[in-house]
N, C-alpha and C. Protein backbone atom coordinates (compact mmCIF):
# COMPACT_ATOMS: atom_id res chain seq x y z
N UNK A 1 -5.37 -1.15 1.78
CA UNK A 1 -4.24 -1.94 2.29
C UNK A 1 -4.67 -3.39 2.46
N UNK A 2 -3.58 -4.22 1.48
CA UNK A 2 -4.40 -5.73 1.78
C UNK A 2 -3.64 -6.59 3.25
N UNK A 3 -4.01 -7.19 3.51
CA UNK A 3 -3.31 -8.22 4.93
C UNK A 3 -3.57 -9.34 4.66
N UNK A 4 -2.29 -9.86 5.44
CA UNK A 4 -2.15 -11.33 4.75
C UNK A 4 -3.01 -12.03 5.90
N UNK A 5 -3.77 -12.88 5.49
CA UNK A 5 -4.96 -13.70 6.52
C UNK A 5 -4.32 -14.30 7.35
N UNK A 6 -5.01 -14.46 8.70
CA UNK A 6 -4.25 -15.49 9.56
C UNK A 6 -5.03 -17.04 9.20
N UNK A 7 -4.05 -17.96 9.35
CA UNK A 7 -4.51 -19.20 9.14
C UNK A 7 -5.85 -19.57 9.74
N UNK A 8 -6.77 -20.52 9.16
CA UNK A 8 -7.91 -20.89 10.22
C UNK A 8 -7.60 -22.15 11.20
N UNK A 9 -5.97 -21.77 11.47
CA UNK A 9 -5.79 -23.17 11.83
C UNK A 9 -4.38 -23.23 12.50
N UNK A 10 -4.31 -24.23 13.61
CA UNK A 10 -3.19 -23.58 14.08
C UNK A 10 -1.70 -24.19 12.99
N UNK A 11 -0.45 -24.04 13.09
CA UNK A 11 0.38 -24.61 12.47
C UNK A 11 0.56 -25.38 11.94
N UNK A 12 0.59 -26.10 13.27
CA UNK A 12 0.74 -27.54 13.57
C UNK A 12 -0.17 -28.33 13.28
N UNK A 13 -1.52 -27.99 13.14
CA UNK A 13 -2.74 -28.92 12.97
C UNK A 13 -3.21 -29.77 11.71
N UNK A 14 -2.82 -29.50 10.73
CA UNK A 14 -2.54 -30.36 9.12
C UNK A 14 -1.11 -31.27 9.53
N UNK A 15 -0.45 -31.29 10.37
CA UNK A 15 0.75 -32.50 10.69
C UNK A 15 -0.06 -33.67 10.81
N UNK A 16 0.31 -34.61 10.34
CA UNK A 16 1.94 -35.10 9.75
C UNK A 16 1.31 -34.71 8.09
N UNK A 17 0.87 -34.49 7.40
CA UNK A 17 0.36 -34.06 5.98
C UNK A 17 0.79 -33.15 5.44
N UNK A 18 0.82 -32.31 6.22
CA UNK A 18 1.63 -31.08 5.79
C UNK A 18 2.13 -30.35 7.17
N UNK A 19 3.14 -30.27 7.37
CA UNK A 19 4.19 -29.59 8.24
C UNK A 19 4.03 -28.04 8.84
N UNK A 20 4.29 -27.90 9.95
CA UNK A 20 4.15 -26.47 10.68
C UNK A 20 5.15 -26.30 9.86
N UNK A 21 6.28 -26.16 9.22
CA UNK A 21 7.30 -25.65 8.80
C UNK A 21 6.92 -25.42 7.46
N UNK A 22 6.44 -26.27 7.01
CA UNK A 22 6.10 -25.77 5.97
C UNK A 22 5.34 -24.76 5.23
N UNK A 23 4.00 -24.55 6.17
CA UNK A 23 3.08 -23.47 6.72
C UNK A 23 3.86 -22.29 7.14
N UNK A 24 5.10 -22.52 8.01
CA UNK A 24 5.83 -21.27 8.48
C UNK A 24 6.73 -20.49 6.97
N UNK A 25 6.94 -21.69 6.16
CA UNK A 25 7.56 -21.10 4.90
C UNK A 25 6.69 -20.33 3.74
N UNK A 26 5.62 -21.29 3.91
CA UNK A 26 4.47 -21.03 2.83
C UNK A 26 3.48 -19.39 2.95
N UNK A 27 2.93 -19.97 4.07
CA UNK A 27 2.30 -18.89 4.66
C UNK A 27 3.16 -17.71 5.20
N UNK A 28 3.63 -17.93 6.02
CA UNK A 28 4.78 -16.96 6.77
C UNK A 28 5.64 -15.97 5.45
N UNK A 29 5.81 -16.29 4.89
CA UNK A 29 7.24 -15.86 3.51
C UNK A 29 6.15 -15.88 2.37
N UNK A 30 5.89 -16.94 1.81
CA UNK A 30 5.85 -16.59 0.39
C UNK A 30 4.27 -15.90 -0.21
N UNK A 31 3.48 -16.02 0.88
CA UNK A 31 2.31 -15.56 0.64
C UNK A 31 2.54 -13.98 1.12
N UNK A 32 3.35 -13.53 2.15
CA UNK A 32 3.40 -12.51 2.98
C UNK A 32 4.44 -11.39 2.04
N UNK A 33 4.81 -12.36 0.76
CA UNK A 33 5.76 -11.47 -0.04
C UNK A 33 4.82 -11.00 -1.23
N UNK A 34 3.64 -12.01 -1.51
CA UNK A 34 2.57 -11.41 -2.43
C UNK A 34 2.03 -10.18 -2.07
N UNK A 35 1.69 -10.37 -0.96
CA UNK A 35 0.86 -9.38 -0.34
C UNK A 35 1.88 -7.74 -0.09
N UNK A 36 2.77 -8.03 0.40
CA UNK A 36 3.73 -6.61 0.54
C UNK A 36 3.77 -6.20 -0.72
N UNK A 37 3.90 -7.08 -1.72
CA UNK A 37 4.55 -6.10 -2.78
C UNK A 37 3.01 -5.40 -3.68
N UNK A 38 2.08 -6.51 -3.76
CA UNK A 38 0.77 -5.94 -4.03
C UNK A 38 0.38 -4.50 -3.30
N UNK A 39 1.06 -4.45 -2.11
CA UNK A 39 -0.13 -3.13 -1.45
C UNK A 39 1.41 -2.31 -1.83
N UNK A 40 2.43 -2.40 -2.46
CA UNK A 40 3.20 -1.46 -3.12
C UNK A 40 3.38 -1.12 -4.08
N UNK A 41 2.37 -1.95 -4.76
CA UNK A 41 2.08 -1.71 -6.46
C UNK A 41 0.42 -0.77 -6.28
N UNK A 42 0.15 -0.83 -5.02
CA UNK A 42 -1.71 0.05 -5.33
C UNK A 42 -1.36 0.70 -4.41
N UNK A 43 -0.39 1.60 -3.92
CA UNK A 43 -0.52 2.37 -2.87
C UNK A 43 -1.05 3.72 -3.77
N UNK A 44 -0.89 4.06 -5.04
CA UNK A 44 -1.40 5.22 -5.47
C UNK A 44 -1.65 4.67 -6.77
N UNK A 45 -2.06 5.56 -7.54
CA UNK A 45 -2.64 5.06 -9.10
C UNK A 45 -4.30 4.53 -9.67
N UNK A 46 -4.24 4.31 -10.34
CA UNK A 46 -5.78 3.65 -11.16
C UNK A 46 -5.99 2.44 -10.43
N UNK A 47 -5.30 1.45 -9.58
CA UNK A 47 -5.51 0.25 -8.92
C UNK A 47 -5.93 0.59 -7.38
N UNK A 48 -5.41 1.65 -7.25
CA UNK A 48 -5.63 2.04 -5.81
C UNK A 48 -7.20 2.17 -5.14
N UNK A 49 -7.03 1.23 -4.23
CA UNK A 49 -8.38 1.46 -3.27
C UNK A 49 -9.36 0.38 -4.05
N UNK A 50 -9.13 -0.32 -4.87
CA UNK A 50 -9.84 -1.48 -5.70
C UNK A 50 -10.09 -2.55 -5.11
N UNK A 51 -10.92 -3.53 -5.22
CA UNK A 51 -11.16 -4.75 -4.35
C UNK A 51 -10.33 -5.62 -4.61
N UNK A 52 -9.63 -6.32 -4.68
CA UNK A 52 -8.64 -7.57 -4.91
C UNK A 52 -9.43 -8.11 -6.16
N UNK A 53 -11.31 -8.36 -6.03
CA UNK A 53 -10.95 -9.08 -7.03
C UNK A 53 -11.05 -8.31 -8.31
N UNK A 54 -11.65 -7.08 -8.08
CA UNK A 54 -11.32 -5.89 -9.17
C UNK A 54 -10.00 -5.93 -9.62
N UNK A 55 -9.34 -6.32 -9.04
CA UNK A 55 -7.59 -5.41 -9.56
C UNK A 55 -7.41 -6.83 -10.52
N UNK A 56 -8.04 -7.89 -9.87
CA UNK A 56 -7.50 -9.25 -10.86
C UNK A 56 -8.55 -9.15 -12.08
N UNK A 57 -9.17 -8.82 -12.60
CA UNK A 57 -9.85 -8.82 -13.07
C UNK A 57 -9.76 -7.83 -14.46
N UNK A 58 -8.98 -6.70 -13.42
CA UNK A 58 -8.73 -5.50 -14.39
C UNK A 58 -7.50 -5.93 -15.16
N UNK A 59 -6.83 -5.57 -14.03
CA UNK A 59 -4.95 -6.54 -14.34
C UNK A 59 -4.88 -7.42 -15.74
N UNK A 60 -6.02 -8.72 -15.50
CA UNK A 60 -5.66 -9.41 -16.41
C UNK A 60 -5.66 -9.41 -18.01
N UNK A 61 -6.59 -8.04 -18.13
CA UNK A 61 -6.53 -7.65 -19.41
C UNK A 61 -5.77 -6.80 -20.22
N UNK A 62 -4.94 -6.63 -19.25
CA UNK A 62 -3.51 -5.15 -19.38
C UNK A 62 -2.18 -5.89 -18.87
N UNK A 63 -1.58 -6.17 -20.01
CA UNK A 63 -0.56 -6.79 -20.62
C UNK A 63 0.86 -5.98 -19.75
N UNK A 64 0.23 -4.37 -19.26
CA UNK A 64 1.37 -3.84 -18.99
C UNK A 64 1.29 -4.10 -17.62
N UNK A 65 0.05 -4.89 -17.12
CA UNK A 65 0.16 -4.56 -15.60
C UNK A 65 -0.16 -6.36 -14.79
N UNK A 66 1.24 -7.38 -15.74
CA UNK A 66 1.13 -8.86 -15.29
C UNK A 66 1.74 -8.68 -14.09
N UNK A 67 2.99 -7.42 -14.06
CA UNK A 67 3.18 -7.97 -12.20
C UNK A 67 2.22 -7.65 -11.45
N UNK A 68 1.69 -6.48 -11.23
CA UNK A 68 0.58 -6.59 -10.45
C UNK A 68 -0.75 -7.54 -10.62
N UNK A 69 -1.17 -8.38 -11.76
CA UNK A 69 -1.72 -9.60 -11.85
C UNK A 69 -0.97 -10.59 -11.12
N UNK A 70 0.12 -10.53 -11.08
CA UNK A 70 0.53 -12.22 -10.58
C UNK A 70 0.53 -12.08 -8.53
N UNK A 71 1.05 -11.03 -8.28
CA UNK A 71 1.02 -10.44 -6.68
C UNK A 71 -0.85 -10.38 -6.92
N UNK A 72 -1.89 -10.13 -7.10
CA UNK A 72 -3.08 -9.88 -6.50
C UNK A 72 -3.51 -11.45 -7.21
N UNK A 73 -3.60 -12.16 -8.06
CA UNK A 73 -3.96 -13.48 -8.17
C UNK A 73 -3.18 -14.28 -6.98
N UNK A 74 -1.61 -14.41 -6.77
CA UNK A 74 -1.22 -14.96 -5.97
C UNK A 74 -1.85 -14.93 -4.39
N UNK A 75 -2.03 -13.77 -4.32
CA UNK A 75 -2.64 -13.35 -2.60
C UNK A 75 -4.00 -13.69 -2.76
N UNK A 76 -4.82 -13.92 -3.46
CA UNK A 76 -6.12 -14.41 -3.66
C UNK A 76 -6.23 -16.01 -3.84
N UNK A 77 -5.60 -16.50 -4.64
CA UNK A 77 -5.43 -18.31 -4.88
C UNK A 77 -4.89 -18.66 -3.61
N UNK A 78 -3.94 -18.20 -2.40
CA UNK A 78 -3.45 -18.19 -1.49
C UNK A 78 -4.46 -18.25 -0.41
N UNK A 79 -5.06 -17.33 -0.82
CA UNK A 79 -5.89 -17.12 0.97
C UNK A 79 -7.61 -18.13 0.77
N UNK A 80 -7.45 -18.42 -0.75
CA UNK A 80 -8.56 -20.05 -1.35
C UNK A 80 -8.40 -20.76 -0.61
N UNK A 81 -6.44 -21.30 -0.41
CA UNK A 81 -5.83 -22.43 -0.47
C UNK A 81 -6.33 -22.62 0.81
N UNK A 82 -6.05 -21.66 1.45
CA UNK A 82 -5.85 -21.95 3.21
C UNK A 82 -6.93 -22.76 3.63
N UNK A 83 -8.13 -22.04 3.00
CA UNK A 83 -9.31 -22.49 3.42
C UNK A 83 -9.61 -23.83 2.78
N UNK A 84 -9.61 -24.12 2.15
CA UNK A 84 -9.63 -25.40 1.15
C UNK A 84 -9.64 -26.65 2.02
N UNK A 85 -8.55 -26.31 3.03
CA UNK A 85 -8.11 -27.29 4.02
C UNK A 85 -8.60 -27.24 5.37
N UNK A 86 -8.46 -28.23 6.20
CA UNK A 86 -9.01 -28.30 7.76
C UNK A 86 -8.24 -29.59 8.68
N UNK A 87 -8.03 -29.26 10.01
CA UNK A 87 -7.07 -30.00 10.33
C UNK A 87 -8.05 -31.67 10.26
N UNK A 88 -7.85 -32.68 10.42
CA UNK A 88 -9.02 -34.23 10.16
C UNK A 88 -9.71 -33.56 8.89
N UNK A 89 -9.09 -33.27 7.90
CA UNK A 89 -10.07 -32.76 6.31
C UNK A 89 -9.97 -34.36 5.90
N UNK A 90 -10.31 -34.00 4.70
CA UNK A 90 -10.42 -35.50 4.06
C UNK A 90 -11.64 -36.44 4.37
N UNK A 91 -12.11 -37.25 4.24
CA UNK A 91 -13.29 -38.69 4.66
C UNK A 91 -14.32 -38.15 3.89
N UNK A 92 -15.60 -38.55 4.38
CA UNK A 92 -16.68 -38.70 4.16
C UNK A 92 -17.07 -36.63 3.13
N UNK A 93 -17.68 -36.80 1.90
CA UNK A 93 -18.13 -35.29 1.39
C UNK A 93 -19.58 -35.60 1.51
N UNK A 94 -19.95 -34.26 1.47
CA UNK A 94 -21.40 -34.04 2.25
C UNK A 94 -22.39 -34.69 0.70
N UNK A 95 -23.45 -35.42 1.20
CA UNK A 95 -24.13 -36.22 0.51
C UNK A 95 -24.70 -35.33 -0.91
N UNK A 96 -25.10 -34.41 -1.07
CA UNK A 96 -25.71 -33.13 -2.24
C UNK A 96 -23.81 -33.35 -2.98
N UNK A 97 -23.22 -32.79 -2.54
CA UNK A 97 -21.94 -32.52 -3.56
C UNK A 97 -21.70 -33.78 -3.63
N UNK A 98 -21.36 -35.02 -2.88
CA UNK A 98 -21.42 -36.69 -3.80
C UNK A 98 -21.90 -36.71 -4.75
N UNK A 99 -22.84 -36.71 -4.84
CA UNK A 99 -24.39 -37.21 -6.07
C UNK A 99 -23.86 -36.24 -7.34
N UNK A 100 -23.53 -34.80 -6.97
CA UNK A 100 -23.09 -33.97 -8.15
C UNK A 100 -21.92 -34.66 -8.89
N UNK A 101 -21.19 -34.83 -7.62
CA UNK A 101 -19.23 -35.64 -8.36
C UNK A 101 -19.43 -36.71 -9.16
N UNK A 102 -20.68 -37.27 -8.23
CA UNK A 102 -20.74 -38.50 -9.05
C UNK A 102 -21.39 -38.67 -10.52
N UNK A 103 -22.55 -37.65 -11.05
CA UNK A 103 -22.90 -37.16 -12.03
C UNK A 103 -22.66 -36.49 -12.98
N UNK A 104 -21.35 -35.83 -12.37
CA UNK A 104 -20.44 -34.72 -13.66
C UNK A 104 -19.08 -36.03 -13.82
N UNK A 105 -18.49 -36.72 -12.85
CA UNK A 105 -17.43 -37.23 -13.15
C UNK A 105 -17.67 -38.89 -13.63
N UNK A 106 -18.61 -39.25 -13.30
CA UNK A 106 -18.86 -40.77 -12.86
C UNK A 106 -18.70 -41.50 -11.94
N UNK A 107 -18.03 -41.58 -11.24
CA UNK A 107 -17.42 -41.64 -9.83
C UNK A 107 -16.44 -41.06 -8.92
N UNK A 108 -16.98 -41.38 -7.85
CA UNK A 108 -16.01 -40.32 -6.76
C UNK A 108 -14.55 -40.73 -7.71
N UNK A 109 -14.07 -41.94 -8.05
CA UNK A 109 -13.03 -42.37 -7.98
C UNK A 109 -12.56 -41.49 -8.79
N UNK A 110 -13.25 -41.69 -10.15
CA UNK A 110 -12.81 -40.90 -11.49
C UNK A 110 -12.70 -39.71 -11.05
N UNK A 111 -13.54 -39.01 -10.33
CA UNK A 111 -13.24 -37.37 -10.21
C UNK A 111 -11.72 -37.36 -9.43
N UNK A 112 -11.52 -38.22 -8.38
CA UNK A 112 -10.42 -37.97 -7.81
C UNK A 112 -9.38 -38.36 -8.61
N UNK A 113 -9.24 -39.45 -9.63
CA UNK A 113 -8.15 -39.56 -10.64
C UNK A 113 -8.10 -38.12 -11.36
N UNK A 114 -9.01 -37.63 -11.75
CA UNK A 114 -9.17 -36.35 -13.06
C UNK A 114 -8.54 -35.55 -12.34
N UNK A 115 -8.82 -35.18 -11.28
CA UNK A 115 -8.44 -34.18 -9.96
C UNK A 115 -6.75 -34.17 -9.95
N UNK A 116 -6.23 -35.35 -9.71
CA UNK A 116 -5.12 -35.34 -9.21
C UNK A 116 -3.90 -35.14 -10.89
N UNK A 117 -4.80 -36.06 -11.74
CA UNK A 117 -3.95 -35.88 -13.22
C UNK A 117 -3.80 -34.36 -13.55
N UNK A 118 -4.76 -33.41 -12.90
CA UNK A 118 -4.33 -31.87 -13.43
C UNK A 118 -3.64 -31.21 -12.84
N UNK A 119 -3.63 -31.78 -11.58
CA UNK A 119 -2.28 -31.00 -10.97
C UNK A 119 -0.80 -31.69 -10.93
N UNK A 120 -0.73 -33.05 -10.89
CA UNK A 120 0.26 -33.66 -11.67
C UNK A 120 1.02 -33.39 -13.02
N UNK A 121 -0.01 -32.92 -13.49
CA UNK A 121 0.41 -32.69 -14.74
C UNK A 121 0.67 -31.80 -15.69
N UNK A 122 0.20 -30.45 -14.40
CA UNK A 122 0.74 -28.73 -14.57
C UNK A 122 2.15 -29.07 -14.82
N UNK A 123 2.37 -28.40 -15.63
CA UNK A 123 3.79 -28.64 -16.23
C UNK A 123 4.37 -26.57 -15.34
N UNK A 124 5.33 -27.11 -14.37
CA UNK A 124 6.29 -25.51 -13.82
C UNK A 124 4.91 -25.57 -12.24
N UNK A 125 4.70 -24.04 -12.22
CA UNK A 125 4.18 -23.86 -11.02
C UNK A 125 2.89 -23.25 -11.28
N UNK A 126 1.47 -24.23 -10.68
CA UNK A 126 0.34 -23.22 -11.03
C UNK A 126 -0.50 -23.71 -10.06
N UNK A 127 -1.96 -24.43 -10.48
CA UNK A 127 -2.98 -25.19 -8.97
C UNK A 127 -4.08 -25.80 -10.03
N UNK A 128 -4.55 -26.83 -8.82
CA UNK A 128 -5.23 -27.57 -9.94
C UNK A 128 -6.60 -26.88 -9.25
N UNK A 129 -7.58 -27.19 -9.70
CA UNK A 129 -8.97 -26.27 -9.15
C UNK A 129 -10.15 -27.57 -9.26
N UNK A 130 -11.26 -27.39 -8.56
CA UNK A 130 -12.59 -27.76 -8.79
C UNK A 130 -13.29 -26.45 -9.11
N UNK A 131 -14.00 -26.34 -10.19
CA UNK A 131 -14.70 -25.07 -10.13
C UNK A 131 -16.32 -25.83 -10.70
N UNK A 132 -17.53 -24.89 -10.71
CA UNK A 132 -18.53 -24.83 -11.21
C UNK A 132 -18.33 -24.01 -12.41
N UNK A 133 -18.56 -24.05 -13.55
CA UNK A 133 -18.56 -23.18 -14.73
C UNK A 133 -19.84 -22.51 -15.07
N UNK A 134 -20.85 -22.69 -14.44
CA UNK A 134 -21.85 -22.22 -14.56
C UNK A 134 -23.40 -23.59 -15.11
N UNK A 135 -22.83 -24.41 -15.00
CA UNK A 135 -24.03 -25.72 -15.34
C UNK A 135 -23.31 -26.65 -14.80
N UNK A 136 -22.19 -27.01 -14.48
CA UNK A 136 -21.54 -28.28 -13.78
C UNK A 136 -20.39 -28.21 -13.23
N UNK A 137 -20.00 -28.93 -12.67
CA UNK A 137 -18.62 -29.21 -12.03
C UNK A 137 -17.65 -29.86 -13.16
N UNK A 138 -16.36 -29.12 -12.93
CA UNK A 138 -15.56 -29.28 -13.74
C UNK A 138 -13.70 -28.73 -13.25
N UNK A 139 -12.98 -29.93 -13.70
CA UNK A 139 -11.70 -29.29 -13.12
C UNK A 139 -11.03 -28.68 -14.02
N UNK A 140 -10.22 -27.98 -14.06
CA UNK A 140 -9.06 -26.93 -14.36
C UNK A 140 -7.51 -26.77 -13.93
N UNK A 141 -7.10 -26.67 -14.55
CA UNK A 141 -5.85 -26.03 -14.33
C UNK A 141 -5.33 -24.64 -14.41
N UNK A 142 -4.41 -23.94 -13.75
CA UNK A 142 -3.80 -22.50 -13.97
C UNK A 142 -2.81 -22.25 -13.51
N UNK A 143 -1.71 -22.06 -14.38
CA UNK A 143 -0.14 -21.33 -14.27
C UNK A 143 -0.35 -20.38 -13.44
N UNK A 144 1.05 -20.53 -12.71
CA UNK A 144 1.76 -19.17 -12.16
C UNK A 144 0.49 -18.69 -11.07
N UNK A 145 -0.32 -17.56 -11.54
CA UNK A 145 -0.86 -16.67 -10.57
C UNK A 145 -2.26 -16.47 -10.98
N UNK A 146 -2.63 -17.58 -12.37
CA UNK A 146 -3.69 -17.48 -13.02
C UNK A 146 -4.97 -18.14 -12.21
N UNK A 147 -6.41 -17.47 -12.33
CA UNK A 147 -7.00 -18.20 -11.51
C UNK A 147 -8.59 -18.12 -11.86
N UNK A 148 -9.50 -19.25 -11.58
CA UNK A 148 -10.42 -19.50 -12.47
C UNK A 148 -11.29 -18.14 -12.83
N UNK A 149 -11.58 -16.91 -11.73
CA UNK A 149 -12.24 -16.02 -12.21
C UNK A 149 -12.36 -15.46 -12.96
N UNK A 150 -11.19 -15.31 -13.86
CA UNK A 150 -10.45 -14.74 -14.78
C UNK A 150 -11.24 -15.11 -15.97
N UNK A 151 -11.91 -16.59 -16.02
CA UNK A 151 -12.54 -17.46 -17.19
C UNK A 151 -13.67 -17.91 -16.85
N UNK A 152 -14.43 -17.12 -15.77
CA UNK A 152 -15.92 -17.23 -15.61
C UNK A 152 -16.37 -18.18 -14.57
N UNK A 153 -15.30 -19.34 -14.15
CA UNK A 153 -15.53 -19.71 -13.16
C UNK A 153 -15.81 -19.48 -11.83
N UNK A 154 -16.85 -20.47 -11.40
CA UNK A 154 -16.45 -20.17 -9.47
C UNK A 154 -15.49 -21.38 -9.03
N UNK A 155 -14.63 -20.91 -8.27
CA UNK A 155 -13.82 -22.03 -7.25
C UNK A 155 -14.24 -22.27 -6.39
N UNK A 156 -14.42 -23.62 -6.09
CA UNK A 156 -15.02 -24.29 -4.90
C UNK A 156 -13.34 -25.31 -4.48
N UNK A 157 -12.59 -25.73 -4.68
CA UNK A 157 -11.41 -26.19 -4.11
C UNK A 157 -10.15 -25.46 -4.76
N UNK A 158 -9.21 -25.68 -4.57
CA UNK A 158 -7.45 -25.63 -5.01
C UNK A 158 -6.67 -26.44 -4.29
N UNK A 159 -5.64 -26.86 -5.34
CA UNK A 159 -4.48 -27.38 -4.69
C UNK A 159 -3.40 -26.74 -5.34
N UNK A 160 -2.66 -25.96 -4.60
CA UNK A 160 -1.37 -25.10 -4.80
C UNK A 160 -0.34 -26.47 -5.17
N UNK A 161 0.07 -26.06 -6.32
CA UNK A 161 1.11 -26.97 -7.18
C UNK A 161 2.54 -26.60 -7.26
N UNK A 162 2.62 -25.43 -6.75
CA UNK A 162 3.60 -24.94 -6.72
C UNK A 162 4.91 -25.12 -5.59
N UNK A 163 6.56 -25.89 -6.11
CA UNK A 163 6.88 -26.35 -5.67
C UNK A 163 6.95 -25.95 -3.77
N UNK A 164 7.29 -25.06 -3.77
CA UNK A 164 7.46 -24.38 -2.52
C UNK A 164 5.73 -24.83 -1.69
N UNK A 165 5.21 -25.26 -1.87
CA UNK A 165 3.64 -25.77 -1.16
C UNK A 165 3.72 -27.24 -0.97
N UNK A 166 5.07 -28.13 -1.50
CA UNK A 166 5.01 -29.69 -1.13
C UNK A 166 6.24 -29.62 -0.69
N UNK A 167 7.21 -29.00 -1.45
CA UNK A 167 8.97 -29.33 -1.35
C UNK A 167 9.37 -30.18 -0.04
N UNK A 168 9.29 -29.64 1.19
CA UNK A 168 9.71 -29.46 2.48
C UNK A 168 9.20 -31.10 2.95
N UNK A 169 7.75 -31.17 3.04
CA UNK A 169 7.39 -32.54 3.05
C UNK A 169 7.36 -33.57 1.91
N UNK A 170 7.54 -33.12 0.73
CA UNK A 170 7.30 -34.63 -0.15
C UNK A 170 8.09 -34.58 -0.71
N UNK A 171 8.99 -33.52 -0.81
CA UNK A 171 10.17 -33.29 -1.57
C UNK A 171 9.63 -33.77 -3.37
N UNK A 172 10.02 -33.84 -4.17
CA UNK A 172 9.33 -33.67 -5.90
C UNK A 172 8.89 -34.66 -5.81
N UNK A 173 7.87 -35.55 -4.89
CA UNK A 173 6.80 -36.77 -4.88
C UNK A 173 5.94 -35.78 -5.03
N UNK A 174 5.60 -34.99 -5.90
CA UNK A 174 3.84 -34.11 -6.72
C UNK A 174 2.87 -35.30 -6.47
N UNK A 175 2.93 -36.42 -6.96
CA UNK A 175 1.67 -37.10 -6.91
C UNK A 175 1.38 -37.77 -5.40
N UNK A 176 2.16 -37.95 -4.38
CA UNK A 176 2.24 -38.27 -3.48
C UNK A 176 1.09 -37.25 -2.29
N UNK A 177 1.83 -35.76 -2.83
CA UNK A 177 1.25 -34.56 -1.89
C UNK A 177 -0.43 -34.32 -2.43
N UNK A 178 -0.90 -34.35 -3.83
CA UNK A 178 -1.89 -33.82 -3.72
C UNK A 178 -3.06 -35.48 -3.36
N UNK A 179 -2.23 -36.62 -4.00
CA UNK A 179 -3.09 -37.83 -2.92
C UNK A 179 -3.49 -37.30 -1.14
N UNK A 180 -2.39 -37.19 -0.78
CA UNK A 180 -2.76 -36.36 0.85
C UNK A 180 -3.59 -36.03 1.03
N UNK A 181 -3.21 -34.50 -0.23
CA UNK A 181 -4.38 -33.41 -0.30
C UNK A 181 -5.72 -33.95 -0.21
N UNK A 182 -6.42 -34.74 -1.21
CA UNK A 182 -7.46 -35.26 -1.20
C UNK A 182 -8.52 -35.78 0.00
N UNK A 183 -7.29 -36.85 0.25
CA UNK A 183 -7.39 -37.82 1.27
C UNK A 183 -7.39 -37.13 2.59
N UNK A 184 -6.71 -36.27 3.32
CA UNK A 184 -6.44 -35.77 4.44
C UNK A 184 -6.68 -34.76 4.73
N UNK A 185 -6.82 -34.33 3.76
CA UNK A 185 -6.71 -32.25 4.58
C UNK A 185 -7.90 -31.26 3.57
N UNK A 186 -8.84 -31.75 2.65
CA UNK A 186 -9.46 -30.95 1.92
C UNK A 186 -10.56 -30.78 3.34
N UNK A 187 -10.99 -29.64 2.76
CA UNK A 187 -12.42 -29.39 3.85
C UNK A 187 -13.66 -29.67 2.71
N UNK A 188 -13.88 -30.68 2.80
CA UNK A 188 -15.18 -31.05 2.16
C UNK A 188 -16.60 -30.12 2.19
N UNK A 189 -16.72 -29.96 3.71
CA UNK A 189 -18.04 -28.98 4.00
C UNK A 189 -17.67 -27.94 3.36
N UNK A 190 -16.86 -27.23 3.52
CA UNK A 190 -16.84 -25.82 2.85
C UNK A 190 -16.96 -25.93 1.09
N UNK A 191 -16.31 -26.96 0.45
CA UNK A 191 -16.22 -27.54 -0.87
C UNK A 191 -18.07 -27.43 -1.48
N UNK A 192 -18.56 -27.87 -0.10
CA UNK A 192 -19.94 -28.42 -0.76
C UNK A 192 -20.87 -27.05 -0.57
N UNK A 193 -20.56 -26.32 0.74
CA UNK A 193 -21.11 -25.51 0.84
C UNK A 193 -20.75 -24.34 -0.57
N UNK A 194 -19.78 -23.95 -1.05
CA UNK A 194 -19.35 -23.24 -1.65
C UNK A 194 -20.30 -23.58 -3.29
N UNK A 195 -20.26 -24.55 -3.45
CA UNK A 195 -20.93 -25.37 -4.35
C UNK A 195 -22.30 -25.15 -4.27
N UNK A 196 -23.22 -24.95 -3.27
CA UNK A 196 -24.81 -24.91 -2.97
C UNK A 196 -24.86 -23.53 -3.36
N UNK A 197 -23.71 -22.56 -3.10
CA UNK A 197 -23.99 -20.90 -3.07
C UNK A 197 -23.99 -20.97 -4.67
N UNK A 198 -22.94 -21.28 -5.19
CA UNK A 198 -22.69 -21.44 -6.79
C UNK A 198 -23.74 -21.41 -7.70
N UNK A 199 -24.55 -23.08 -7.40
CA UNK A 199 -25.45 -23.49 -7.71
C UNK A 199 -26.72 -23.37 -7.58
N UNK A 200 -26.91 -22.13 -6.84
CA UNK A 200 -28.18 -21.74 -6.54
C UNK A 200 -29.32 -22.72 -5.85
């Protein structure tokens, strides 16, 4: 039986950046609808009793079984997202993951332009990612419910692109919300830490 995570954070605490209401829509509803219908697609069968990231994993290679891929990717890219963020996120990234950004991208700046052009530029509803691929840092994109494990990656950030994750506060300003994102609400430490485990 999967459960939908409680926030690490209270509602209200990403305001004015992102909205308790919005959190109450996001989190509350649309993550809480992944999750119900996922533990009603594995209550019995060949998926049943599987780890989440087993079922995504399995899922994605069985054409007959995309709804249950898109409900167990969704509840997984979801419960990334949460963490991704921290209420005062944003400022200063821990000095080891600088030096990397700055060596795979060229500069902080450039990584944060590259960063923001892929989720800008998801065309419908998907997330833009930082991942390690296995020798460097590198960003990505993924539709719908798709998500880097799937293609060998590790995720070390996300930004949920999907309208229902800005609507409420930025209303279709996309490039507006994941600037925020960057700037305000990423959790850097965890970014970097996630990155040291990666990277051995």
């Amino acid at each position: 039986m999967f459960k939908l995570p409680e926030l690490p954070y209270a509602p209200d605490a990403l305001a004015p950046y992102m909205s308790a209401e919005t959190l109450e829509f996001h989190h509350g509803k649309h993550h809480k609808a992944y999750v119900d219908k996922l533990n009603e697609l594995t209550a019995s069968g060949p998926y049943s009793g599987l780890s989440l990231e087993d079922i995504i994993l399995k899922s994605a290679k069985d054409p007959e079984q995309k709804v249950l891929f898109n409900q167990a990717g969704q509840h997984w890219n979801h419960s990334f997202f949460w963490l991704s963020m921290k209420a005062k996120g944003g400022g200063a990234i821990p000095a080891k993951l600088e030096q990397q950004l700055v060596a795979d991208f060229g500069s902080l700046d450039a990584f944060k332009a590259e960063f923001k052009a892929a989720c800008v530029s998801q065309f419908g509803s998907g997330w833009g990612w930082l991942v390690f691929d296995g020798k460097k840092l590198a960003i990505t994109k993924t539709a719908n419910a798709d998500t880097p494990m799937v293609h060998g990656h590790t995720a070390l950030l996300t930004c949920d692109v999907w309208e229902h994750a800005y609507y409420i506060d930025y209303r279709n300003v996309r490039p507006k919300y994941v600037e925020t994102f960057l700037e305000h609400l990423v959790d850097w430490d965890r970014v970097a830490a996630l990155y040291e485990q990666a990277a051995g």
